[in-house]
Protein backbone atom coordinates (compact mmCIF):
# COMPACT_ATOMS: atom_id res chain seq x y z
CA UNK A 1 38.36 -9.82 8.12
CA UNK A 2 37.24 -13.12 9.19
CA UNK A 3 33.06 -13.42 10.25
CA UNK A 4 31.88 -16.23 12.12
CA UNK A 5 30.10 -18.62 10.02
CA UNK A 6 26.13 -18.22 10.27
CA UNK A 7 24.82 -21.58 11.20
CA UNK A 8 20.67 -21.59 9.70
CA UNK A 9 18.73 -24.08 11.11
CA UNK A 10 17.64 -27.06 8.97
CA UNK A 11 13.93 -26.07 9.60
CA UNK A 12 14.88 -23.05 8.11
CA UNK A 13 16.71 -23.70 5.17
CA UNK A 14 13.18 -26.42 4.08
CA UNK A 15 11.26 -23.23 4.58
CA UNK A 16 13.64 -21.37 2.48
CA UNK A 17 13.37 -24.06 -0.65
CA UNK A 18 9.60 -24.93 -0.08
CA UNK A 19 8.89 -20.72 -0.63
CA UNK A 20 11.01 -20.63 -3.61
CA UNK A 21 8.99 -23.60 -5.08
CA UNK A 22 5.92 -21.37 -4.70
CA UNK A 23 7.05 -18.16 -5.84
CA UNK A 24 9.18 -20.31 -9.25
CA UNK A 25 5.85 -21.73 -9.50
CA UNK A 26 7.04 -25.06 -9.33
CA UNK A 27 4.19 -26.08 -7.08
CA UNK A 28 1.22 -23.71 -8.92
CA UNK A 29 -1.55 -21.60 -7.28
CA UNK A 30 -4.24 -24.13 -5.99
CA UNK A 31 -2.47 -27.28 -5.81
CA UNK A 32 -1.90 -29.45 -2.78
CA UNK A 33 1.39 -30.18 -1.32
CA UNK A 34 3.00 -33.43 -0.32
CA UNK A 35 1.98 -34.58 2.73
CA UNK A 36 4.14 -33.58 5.79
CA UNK A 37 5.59 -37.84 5.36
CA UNK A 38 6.11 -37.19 1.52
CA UNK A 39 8.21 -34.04 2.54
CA UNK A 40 9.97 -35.16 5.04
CA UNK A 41 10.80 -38.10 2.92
CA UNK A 42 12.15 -35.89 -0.24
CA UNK A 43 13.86 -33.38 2.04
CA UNK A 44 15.51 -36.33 4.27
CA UNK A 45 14.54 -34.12 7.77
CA UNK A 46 12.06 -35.04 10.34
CA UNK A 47 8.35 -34.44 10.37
CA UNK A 48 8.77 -31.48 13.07
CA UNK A 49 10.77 -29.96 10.49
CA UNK A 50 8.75 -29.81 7.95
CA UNK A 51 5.86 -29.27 10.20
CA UNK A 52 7.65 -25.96 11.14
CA UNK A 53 8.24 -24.66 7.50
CA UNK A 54 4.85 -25.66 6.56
CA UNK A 55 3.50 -23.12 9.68
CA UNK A 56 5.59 -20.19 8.35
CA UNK A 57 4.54 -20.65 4.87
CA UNK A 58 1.17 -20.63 6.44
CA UNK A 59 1.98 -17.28 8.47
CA UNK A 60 3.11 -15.45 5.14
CA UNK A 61 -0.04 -16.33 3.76
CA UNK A 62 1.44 -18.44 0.75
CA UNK A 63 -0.49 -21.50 1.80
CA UNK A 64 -3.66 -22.91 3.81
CA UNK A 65 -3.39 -26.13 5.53
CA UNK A 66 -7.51 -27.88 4.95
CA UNK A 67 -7.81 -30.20 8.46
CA UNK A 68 -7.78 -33.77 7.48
CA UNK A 69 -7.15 -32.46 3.81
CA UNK A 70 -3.62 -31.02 3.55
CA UNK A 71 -1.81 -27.73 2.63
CA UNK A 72 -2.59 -26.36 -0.88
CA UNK A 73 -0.86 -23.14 -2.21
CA UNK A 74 -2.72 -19.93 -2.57
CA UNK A 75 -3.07 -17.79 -5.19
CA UNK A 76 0.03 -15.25 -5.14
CA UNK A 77 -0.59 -11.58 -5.65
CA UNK A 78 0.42 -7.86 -4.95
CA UNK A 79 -1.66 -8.42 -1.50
CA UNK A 80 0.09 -11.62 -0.61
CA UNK A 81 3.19 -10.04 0.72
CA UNK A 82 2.01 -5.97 0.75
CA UNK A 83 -0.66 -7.31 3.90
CA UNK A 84 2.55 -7.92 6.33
CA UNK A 85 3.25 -4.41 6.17
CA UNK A 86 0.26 -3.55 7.64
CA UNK A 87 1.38 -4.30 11.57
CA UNK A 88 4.17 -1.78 10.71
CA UNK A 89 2.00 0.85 8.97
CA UNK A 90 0.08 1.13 11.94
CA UNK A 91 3.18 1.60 14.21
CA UNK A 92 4.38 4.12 11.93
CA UNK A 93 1.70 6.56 13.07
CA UNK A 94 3.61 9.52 13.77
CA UNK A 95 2.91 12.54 11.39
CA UNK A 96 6.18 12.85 9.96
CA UNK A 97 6.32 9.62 8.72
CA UNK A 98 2.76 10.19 7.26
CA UNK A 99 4.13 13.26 5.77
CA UNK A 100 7.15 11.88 4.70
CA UNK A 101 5.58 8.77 2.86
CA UNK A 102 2.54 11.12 1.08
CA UNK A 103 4.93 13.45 -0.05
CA UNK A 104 7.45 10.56 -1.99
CA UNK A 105 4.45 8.28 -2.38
CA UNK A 106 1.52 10.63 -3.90
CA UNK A 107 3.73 12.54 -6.12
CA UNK A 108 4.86 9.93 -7.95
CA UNK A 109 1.32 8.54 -8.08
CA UNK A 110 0.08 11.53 -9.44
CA UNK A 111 2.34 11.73 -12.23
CA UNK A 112 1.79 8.26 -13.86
CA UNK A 113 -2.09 8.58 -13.48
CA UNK A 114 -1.29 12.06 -15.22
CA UNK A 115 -0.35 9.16 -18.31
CA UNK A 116 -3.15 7.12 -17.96
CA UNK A 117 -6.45 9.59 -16.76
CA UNK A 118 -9.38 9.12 -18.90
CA UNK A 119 -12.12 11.59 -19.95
CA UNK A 120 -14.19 9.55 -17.31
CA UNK A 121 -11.79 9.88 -14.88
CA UNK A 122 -11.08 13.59 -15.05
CA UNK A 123 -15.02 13.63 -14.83
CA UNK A 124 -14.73 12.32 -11.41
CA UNK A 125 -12.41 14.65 -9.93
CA UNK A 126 -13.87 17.28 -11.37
CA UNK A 127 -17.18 15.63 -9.28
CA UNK A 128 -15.04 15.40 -6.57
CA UNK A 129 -13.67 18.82 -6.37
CA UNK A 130 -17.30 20.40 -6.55
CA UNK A 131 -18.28 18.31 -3.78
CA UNK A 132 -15.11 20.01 -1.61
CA UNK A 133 -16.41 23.50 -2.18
CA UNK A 134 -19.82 22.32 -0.87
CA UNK A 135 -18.15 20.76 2.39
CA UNK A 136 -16.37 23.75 3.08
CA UNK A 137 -18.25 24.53 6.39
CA UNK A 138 -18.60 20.50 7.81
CA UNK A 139 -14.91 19.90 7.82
CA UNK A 140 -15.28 16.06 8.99
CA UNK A 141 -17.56 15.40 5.77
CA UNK A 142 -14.46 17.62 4.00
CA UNK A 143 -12.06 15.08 4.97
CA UNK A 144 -13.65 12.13 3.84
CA UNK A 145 -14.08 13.77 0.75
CA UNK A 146 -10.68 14.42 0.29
CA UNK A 147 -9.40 11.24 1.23
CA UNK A 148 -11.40 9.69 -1.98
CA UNK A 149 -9.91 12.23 -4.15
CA UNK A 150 -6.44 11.09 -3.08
CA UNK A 151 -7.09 6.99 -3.27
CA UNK A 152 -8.98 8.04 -6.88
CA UNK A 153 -5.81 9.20 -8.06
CA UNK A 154 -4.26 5.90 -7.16
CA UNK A 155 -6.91 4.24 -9.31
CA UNK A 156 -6.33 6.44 -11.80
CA UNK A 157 -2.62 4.93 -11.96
CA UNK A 158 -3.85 1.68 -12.50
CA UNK A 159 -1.03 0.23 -10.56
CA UNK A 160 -2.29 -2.69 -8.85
CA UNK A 161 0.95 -2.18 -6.26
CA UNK A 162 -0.21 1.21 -5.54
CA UNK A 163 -4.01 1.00 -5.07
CA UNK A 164 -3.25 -2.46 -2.50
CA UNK A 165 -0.69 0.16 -0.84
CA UNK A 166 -3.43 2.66 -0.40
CA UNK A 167 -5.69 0.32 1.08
CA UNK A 168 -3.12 -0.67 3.76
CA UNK A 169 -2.78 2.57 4.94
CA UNK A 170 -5.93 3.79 4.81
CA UNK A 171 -7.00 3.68 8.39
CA UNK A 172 -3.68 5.97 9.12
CA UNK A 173 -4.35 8.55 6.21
CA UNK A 174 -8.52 8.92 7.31
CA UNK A 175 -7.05 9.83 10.40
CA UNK A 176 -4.52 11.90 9.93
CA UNK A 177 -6.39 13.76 7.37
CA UNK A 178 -9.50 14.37 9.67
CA UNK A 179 -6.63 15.73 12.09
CA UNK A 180 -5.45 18.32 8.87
CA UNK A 181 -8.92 19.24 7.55
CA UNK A 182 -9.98 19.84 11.09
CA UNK A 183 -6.98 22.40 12.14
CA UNK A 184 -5.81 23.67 7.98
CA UNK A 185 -9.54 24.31 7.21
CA UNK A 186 -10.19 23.06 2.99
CA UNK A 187 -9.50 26.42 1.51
CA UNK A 188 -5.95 25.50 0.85
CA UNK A 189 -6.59 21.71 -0.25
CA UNK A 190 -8.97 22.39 -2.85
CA UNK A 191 -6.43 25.45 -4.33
CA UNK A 192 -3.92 22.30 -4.91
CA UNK A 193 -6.69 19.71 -5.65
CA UNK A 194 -7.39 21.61 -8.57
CA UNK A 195 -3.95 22.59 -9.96
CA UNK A 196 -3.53 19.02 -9.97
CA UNK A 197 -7.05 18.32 -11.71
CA UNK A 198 -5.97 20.69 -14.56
CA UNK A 199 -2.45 18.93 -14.77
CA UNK A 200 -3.82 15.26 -14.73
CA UNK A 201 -6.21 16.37 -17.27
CA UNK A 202 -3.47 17.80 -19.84
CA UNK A 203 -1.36 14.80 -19.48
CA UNK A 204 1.64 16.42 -17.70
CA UNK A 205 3.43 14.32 -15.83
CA UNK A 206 6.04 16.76 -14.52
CA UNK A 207 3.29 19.40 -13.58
CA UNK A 208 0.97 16.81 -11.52
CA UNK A 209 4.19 15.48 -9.71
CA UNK A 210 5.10 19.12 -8.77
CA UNK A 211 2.13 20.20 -7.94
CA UNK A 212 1.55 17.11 -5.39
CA UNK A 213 4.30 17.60 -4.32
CA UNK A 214 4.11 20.85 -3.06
CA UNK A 215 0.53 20.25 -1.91
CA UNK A 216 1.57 17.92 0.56
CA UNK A 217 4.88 20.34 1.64
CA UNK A 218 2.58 22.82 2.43
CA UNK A 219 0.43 20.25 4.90
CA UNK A 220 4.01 19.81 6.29
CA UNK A 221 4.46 23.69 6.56
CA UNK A 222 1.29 23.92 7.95
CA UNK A 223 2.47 21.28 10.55
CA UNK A 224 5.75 22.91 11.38
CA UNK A 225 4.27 26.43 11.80
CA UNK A 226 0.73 27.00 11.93
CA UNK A 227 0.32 28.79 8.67
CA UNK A 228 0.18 28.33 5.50
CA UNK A 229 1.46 30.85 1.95
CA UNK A 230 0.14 30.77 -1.20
């Protein structure tokens, strides 16, 4: 079956070849571009063309543009491209979503810091997990509490991916657990928090991911029904 041909602008097909210079490294972290003339000169389009690329580099965050200096590349990292996501995390505020993403997300977090906890680590969750039996009746401090214990375990993975993911959503997650804590009490969260202490702490992968997992099914239960089994 025949498509019509796709006809991308010429403003967009710069932008297109100036981004993969940057991310082949062909023009390195820190240096300065070719002036908009220079460009336009070596890509054989106007100024206003390469004026526009330039901006949406700019917008993506892969360059800064000095006034009276020039454009220079930035350093590229995790962050770089994980910060766009951040207008659609906070659109995707509805709790199933939340849900959804902890569930997938967490679990699999769980199990690689499961390969990777240290004695010093375990230490802390163990700190943590003392300090959510104290909280028990002052269920906003609870939730703050427990939010650490969750973004520790994302340290714990060591995944730079992870952790900058964490960060992103963070806003969304101190909210909706503050919602949780507030209407689930912490009895049940600190049951789970420390099944998945003990399975961090004997390097079982398969165990922390379960028991995550199921942690966070029972929020959803909790959600769906108003109650909660054991």
């Amino acid at each position: 079956m025949i498509e019509p041909i796709k006809r991308v602008s010429i403003s967009e097909q710069v932008f297109q070849q100036m981004k993969q210079m940057i991310f082949d490294r062909e023009w390195a972290p820190a240096s300065k571009l070719p002036s908009e003339g220079e460009l336009s000169r070596m890509f054989d389009v106007s100024r206003v063309t390469v004026r526009n690329a330039l901006h949406k580099l700019s917008a993506l965050g892969l360059i800064e543009t000095q006034l009276g200096d020039g454009s220079y590349v930035k350093q590229i990292d995790e962050g770089t491209s994980l910060n766009n996501l951040i207008p659609v995390a906070y659109l995707e505020e509805n709790v199933e979503s939340v849900i959804e993403f902890r569930r997938e997300v967490e679990s699999g977090t769980c199990a690689i810091a499961a390969h990777k906890a240290t004695p010093e680590d375990i230490k802390e969750l163990r700190r943590m997990l003392k300090k959510m039996l104290s909280l028990q009746d002052d269920l906003e401090a609870l939730s703050l509490v427990d939010l650490e214990f969750h973004y520790m375990i994302a340290k714990i993975s060591r995944n730079s991916l992870i952790i900058k993911t964490y960060e992103i959503v963070n806003e969304i997650y101190a909210a909706h657990m503050k919602d949780l804590v507030k209407h689930m009490g912490g009895e049940v969260g600190v049951y789970f928090h420390r099944k998945i202490v003990d399975a961090i702490e004997a390097h079982d992968a398969d165990k922390a991911r379960a028991c995550m997992f199921e942690h966070i099914n029972k929020n959803k239960e909790f959600l769906e029904t108003g109650t909660v089994t054991l």
